[in-house]
Every structure is written in C-alpha cells, then in structure tokens.
C-alpha atoms as a PDB file:
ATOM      1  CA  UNK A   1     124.612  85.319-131.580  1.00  0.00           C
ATOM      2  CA  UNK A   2     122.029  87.184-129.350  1.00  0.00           C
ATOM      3  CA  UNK A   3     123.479  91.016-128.330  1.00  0.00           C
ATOM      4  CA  UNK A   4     122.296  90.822-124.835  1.00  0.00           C
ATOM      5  CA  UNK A   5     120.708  88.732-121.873  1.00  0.00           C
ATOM      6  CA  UNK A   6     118.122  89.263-119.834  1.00  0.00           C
ATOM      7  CA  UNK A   7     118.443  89.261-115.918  1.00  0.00           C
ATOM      8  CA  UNK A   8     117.735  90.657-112.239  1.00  0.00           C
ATOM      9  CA  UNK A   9     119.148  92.783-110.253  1.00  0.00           C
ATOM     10  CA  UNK A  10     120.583  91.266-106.806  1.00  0.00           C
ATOM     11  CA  UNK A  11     122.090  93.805-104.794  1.00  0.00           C
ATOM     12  CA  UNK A  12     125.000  95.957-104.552  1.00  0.00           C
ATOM     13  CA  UNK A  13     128.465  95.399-102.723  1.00  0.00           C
ATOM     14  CA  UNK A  14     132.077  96.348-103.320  1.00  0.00           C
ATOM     15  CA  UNK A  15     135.153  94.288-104.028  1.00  0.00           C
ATOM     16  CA  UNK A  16     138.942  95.467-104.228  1.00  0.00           C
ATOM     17  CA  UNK A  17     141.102  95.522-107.249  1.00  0.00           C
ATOM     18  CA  UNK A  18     144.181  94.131-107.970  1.00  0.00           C
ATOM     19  CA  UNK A  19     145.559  97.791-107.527  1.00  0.00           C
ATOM     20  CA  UNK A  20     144.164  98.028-104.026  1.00  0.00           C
ATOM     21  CA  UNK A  21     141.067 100.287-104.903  1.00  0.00           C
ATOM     22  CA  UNK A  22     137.521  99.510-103.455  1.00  0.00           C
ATOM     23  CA  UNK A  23     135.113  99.343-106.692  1.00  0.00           C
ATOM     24  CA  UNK A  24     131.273  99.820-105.726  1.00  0.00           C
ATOM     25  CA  UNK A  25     129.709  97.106-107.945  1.00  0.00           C
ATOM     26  CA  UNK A  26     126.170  95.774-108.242  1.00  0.00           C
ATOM     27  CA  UNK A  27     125.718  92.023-108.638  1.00  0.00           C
ATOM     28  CA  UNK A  28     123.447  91.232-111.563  1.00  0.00           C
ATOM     29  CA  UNK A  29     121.278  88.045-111.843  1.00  0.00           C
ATOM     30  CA  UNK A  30     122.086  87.075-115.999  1.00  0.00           C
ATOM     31  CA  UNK A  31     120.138  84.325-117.581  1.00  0.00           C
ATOM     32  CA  UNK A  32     119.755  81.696-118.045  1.00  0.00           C
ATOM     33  CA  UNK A  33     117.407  82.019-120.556  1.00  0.00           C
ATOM     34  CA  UNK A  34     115.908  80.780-123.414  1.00  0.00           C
ATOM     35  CA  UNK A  35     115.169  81.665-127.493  1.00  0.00           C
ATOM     36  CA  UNK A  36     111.408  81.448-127.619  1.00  0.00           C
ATOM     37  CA  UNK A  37     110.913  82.646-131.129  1.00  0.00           C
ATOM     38  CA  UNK A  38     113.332  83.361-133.761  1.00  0.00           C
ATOM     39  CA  UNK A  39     112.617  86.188-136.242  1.00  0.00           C
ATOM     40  CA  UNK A  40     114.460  86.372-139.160  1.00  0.00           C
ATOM     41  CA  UNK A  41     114.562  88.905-142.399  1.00  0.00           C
ATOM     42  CA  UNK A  42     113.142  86.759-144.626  1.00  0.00           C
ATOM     43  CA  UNK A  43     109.724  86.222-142.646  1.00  0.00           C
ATOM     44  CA  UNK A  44     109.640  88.798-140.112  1.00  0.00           C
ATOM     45  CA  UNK A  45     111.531  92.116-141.855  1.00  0.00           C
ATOM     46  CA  UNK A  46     114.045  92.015-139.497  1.00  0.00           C
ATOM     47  CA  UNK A  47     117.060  90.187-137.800  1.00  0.00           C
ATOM     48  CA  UNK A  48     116.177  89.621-133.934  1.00  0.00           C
ATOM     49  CA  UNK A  49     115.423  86.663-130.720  1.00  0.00           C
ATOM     50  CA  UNK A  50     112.608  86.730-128.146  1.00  0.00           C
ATOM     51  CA  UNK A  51     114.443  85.322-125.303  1.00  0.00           C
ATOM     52  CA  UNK A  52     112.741  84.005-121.628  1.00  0.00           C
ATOM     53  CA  UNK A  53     114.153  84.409-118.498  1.00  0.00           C
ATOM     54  CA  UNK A  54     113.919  81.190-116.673  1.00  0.00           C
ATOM     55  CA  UNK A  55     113.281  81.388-113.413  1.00  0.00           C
ATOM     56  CA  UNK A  56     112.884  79.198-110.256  1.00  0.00           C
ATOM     57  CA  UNK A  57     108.925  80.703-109.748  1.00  0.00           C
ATOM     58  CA  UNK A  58     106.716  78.352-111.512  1.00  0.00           C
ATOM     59  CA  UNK A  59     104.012  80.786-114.096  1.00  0.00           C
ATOM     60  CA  UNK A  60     100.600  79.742-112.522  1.00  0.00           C
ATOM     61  CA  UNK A  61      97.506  80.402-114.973  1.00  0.00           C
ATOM     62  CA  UNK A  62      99.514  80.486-118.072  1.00  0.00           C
ATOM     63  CA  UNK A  63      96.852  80.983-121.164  1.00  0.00           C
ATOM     64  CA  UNK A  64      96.398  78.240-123.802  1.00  0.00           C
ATOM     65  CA  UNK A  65      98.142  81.068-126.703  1.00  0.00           C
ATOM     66  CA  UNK A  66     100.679  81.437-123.850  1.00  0.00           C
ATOM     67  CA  UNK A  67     101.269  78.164-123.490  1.00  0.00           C
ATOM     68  CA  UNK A  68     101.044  77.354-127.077  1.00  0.00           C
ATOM     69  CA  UNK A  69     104.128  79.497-127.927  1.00  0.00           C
ATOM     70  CA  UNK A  70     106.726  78.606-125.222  1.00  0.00           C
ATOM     71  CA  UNK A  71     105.635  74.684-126.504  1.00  0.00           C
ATOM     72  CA  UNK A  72     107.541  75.817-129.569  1.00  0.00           C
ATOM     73  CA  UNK A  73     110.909  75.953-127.838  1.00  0.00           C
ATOM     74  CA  UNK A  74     110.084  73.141-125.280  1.00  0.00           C
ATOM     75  CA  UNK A  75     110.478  75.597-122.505  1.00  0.00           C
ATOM     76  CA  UNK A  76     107.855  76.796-119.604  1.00  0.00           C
ATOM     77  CA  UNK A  77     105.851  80.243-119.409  1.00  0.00           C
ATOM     78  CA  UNK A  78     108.112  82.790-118.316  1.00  0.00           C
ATOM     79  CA  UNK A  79     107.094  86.407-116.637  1.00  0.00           C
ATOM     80  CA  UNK A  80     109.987  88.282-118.724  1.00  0.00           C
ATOM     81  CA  UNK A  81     110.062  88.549-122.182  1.00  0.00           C
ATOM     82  CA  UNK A  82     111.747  90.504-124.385  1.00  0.00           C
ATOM     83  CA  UNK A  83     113.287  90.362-128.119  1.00  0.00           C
ATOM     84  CA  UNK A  84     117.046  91.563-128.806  1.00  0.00           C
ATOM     85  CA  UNK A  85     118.326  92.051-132.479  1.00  0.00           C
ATOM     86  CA  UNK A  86     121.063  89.107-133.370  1.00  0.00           C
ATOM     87  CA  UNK A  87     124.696  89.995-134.412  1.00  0.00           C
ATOM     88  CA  UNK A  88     124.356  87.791-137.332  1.00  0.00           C
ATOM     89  CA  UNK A  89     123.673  89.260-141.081  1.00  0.00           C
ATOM     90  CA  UNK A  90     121.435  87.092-143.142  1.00  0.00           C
ATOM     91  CA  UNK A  91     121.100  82.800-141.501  1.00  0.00           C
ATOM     92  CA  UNK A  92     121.811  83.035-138.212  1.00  0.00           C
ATOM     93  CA  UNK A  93     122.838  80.583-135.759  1.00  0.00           C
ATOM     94  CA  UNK A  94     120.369  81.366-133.346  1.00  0.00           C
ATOM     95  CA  UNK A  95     117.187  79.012-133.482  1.00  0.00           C
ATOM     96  CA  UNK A  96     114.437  78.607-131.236  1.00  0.00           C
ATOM     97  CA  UNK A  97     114.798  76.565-128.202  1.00  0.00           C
ATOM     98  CA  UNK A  98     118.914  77.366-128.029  1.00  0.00           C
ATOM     99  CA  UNK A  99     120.444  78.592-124.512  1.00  0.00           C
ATOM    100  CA  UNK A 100     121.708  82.032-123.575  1.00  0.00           C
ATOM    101  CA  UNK A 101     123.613  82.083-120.153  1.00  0.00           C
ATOM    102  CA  UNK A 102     126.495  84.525-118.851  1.00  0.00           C
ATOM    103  CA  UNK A 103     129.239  82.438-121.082  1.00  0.00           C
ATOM    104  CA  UNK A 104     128.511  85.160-123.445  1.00  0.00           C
ATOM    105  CA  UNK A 105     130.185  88.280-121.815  1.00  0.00           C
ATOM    106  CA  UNK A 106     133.795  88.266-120.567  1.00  0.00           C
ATOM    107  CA  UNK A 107     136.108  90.316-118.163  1.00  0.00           C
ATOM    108  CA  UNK A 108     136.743  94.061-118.554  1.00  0.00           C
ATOM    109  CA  UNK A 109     133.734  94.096-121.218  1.00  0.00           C
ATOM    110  CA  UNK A 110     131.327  97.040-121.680  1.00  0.00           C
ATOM    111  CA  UNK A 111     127.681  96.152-121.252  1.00  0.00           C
ATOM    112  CA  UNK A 112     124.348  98.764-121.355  1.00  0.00           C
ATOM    113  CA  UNK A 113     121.717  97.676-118.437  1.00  0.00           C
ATOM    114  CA  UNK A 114     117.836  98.751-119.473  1.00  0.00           C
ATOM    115  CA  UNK A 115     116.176  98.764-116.020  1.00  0.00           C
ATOM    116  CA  UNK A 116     112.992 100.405-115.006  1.00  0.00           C
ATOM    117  CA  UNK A 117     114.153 103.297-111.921  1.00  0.00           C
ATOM    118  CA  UNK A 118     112.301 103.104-108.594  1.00  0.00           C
ATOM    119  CA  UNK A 119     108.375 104.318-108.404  1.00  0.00           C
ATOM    120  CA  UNK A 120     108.476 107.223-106.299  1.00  0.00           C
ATOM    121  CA  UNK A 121     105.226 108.531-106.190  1.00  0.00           C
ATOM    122  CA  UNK A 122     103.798 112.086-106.497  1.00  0.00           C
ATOM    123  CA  UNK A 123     106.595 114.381-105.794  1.00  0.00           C
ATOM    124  CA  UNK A 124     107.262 118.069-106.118  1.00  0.00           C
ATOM    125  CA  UNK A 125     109.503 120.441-107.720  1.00  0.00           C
ATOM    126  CA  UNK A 126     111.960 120.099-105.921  1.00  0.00           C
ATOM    127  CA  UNK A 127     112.458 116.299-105.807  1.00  0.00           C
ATOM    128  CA  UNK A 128     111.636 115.705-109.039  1.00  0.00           C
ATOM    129  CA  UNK A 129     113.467 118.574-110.610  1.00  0.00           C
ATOM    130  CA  UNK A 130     115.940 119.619-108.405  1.00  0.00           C
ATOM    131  CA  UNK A 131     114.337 123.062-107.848  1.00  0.00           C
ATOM    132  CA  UNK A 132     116.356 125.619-105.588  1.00  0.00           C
ATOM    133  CA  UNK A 133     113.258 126.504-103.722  1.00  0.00           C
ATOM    134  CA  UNK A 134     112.973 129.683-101.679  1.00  0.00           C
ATOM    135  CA  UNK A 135     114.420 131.439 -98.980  1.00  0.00           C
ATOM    136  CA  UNK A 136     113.787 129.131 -95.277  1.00  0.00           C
ATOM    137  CA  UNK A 137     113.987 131.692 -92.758  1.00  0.00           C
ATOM    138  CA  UNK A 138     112.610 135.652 -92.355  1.00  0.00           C
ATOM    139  CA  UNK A 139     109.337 134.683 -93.059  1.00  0.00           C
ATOM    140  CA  UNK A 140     109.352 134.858 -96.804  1.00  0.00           C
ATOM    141  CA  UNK A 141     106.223 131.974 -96.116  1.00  0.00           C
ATOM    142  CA  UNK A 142     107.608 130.581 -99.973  1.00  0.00           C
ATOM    143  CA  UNK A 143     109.557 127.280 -99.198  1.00  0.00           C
ATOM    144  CA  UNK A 144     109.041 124.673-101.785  1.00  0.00           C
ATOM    145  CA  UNK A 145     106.916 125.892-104.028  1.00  0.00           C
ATOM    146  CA  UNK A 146     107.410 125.936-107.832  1.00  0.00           C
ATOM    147  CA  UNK A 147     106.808 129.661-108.036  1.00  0.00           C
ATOM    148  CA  UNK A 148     105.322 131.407-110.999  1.00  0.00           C
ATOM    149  CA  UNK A 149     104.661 129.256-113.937  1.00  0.00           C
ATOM    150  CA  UNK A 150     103.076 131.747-116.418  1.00  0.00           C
ATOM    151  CA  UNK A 151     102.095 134.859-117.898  1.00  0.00           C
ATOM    152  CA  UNK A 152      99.295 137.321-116.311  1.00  0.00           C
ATOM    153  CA  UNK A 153      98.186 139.256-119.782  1.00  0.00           C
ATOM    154  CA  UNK A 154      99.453 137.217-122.850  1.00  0.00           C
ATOM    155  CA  UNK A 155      99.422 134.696-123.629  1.00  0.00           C
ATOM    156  CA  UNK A 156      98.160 133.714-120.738  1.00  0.00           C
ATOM    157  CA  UNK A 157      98.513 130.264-120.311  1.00  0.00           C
ATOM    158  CA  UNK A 158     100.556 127.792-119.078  1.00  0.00           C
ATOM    159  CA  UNK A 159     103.296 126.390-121.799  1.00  0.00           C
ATOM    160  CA  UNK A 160     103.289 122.803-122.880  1.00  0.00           C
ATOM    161  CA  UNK A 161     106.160 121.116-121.458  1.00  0.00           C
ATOM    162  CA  UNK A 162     106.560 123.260-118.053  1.00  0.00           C
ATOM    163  CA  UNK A 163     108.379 121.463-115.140  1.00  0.00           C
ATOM    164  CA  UNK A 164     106.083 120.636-112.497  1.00  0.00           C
ATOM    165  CA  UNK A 165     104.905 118.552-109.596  1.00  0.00           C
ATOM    166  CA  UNK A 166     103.655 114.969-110.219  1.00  0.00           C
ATOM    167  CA  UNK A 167     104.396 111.435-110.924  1.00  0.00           C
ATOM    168  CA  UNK A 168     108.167 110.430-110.745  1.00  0.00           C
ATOM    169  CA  UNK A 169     110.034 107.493-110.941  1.00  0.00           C
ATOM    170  CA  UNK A 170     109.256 103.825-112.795  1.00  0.00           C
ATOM    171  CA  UNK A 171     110.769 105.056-116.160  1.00  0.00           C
ATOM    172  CA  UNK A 172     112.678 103.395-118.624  1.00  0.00           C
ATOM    173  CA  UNK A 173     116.518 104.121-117.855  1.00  0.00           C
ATOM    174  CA  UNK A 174     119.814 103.038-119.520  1.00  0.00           C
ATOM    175  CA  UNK A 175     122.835 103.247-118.156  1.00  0.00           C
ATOM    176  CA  UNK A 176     125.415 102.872-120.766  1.00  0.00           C
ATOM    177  CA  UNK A 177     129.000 101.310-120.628  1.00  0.00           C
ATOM    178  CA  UNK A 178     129.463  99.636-117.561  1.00  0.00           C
ATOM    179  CA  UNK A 179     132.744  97.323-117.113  1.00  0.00           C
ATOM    180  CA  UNK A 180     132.365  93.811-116.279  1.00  0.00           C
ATOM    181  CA  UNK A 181     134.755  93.064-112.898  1.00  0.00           C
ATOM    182  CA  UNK A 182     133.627  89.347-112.401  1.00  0.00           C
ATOM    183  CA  UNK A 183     131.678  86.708-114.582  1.00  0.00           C
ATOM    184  CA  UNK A 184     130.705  84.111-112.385  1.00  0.00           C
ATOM    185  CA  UNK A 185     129.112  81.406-114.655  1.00  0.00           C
ATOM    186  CA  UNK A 186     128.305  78.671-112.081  1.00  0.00           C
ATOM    187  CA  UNK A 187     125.339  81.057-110.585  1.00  0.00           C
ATOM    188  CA  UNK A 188     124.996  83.039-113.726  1.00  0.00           C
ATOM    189  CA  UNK A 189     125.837  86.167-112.187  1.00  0.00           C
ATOM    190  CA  UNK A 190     127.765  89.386-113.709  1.00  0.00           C
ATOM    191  CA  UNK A 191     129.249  91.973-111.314  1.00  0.00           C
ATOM    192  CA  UNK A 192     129.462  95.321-112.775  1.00  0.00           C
ATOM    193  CA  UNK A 193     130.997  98.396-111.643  1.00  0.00           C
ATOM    194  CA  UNK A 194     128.441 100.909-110.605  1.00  0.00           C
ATOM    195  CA  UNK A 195     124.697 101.080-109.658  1.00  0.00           C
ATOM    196  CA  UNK A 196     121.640 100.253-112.006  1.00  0.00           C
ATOM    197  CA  UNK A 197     118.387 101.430-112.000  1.00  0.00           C
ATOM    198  CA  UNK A 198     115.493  99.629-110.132  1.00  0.00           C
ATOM    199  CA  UNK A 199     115.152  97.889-106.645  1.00  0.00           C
ATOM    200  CA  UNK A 200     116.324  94.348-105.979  1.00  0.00           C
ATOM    201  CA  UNK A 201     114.603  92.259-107.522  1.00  0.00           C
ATOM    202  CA  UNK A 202     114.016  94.310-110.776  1.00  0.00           C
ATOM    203  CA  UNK A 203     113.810  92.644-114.126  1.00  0.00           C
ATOM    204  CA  UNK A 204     116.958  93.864-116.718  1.00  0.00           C
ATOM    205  CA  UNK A 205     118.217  94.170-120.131  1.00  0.00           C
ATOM    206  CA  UNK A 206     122.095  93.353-120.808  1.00  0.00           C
ATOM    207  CA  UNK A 207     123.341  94.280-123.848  1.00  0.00           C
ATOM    208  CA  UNK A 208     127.123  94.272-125.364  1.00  0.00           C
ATOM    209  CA  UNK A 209     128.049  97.678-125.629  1.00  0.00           C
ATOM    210  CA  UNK A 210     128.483  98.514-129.504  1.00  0.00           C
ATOM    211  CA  UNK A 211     130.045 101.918-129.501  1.00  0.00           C
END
C-alpha cells in the first residue's frame, strides 16, 4: 500500500461539528492517481511508487521518453509526479498501472500535506523576518531598516547566515498532523482541519501520518 496521495488544493471553508463548533477546514483535491513505476528492493535499493496525478488538462507536447514511460502503466502524461515509499516490507502489492484514490484515508485520521508556500517576492526584514523595526515618530528617520549587520574593526565582515532582505516565499513546507473531518470519495476530495501552504490551485503531497 502507497503512504500517501497526491492532490490540489481547492479552497478553504468551514463546517460545524457535531458539538456545535465552527472548524476552519481547507478542501483538498486527492487523486485519483496512478502507479507509473514500481521500485522495489531487489532492483531499485529501495521500497517505493511513482504515482501520477490524473487530471482533466490534457499534457500537450509530451516527449517520446515521456511518453514511453507512462505507456508502461497504460496511463497519459501527467504534470505531477512524485514517488512515495510503500508500507509493504519485501513483495508488495503495489504494481504499476494500479489506482490510488481517497478510499485510502478515513475519518478522524492524521495526514502530513507537502505544499510549496506562496511566492512573495523580494521582501525586507521585516516581512520576511518579523523584524521589530524602529521607532515611527520623533524623527528617528530609521523605520524599516535592518540596522547594523556587522562589525567596524574585526572581523569585519558580514557573517554567513545573517537575516536579511531578499527572496521569500515558494519553499517547500510541511504541515504535519492534520485531522481528516470529511472523506468525500465520489469527487475525491479530503477536508482537513486547518490551512495548507500554497494558493488554490497548488499541487500537494498527502501522506498518513506515522508518528
């Protein structure tokens, strides 16, 4: 059995409990996809599946190696790939061509979503590191700038490492241990509690939660 799906992210909503609480909960595309390769221990050095998200977007342009290895599992080129380690120890279940879908999770289940978080260009110090900043009145004329960064006689150079302004955003992010609230598996979606990295639209690891 495959540890994890691959999906995209929808949106975000909130539902009420049985209790009577309002949950915030973001509704998560899942599957289906399909086992493009299988890679096994004996062949490979390890235990895992490449799976394909199949989408309704036909892949236009598709290479001929491209095309050669979804032929394998009878299944068309896919944008998202990616391989997850099996649960199984030694011969698996799992072969090439079989069907992942949401079946595999159930209620009140812990998942981990892989998501890449939104681009948000070049940013400063404060933005990107949560810097207090300086004072914003009496003319102090130092608002939101990262302030000294360095030594004037030794060593005299800027550390490796130092906090600073640039690039943030469009990083790899987990978020770890969300609960499942609603498996719906005629529209393959999963509604978790909580938000997940990346706009709508986003591309998505599920995994089973193992700890």
């Amino acid at each position: 059995m495959v540890s994890g799906i691959l999906g995209k992210k929808l949106g975000m909503t909130q539902i009420f409990m049985e209790d009577g609480r309002v949950v915030p909960v973001t509704v998560l595309q899942a599957g289906p996809c399909i086992v493009v390769q299988r890679k096994t221990a004996t062949a490979d050095g390890y235990e895992a599946a490449q799976l394909a998200l199949m989408e309704t977007r036909r892949v236009r342009g598709a290479s001929k190696p491209t095309l050669g290895h979804f032929k394998r599992s009878e299944a068309a080129p896919a944008r998202f790939l990616r391989e997850l380690p099996v649960m199984e120890q030694g011969e698996s279940e799992t072969k090439t061509g079989d069907a992942v879908n949401v079946s595999m999770f159930q209620l009140r289940e812990k998942v981990h979503v892989v998501g890449t978080s939104k681009g948000r260009g070049f940013a400063g110090v404060m933005k990107r590191h949560n810097f207090h900043g300086g004072q914003a009145t009496h003319g102090s004329m130092f608002h939101r700038a990262p302030g000294s960064i360095g030594q004037s006689a030794y060593p005299s150079r800027v550390f490796k490492g130092m906090k600073s302004a640039g690039h943030m955003g469009t990083d790899r992010v987990t978020v770890r241990n969300l609960e499942i609230v609603k498996v719906n598996e005629e529209d393959n979606q999963l509604w978790v509690k909580g938000s997940i990295p990346g706009p709508n639209g986003g591309y998505l690891i599920i995994r089973k939660a193992q700890k």
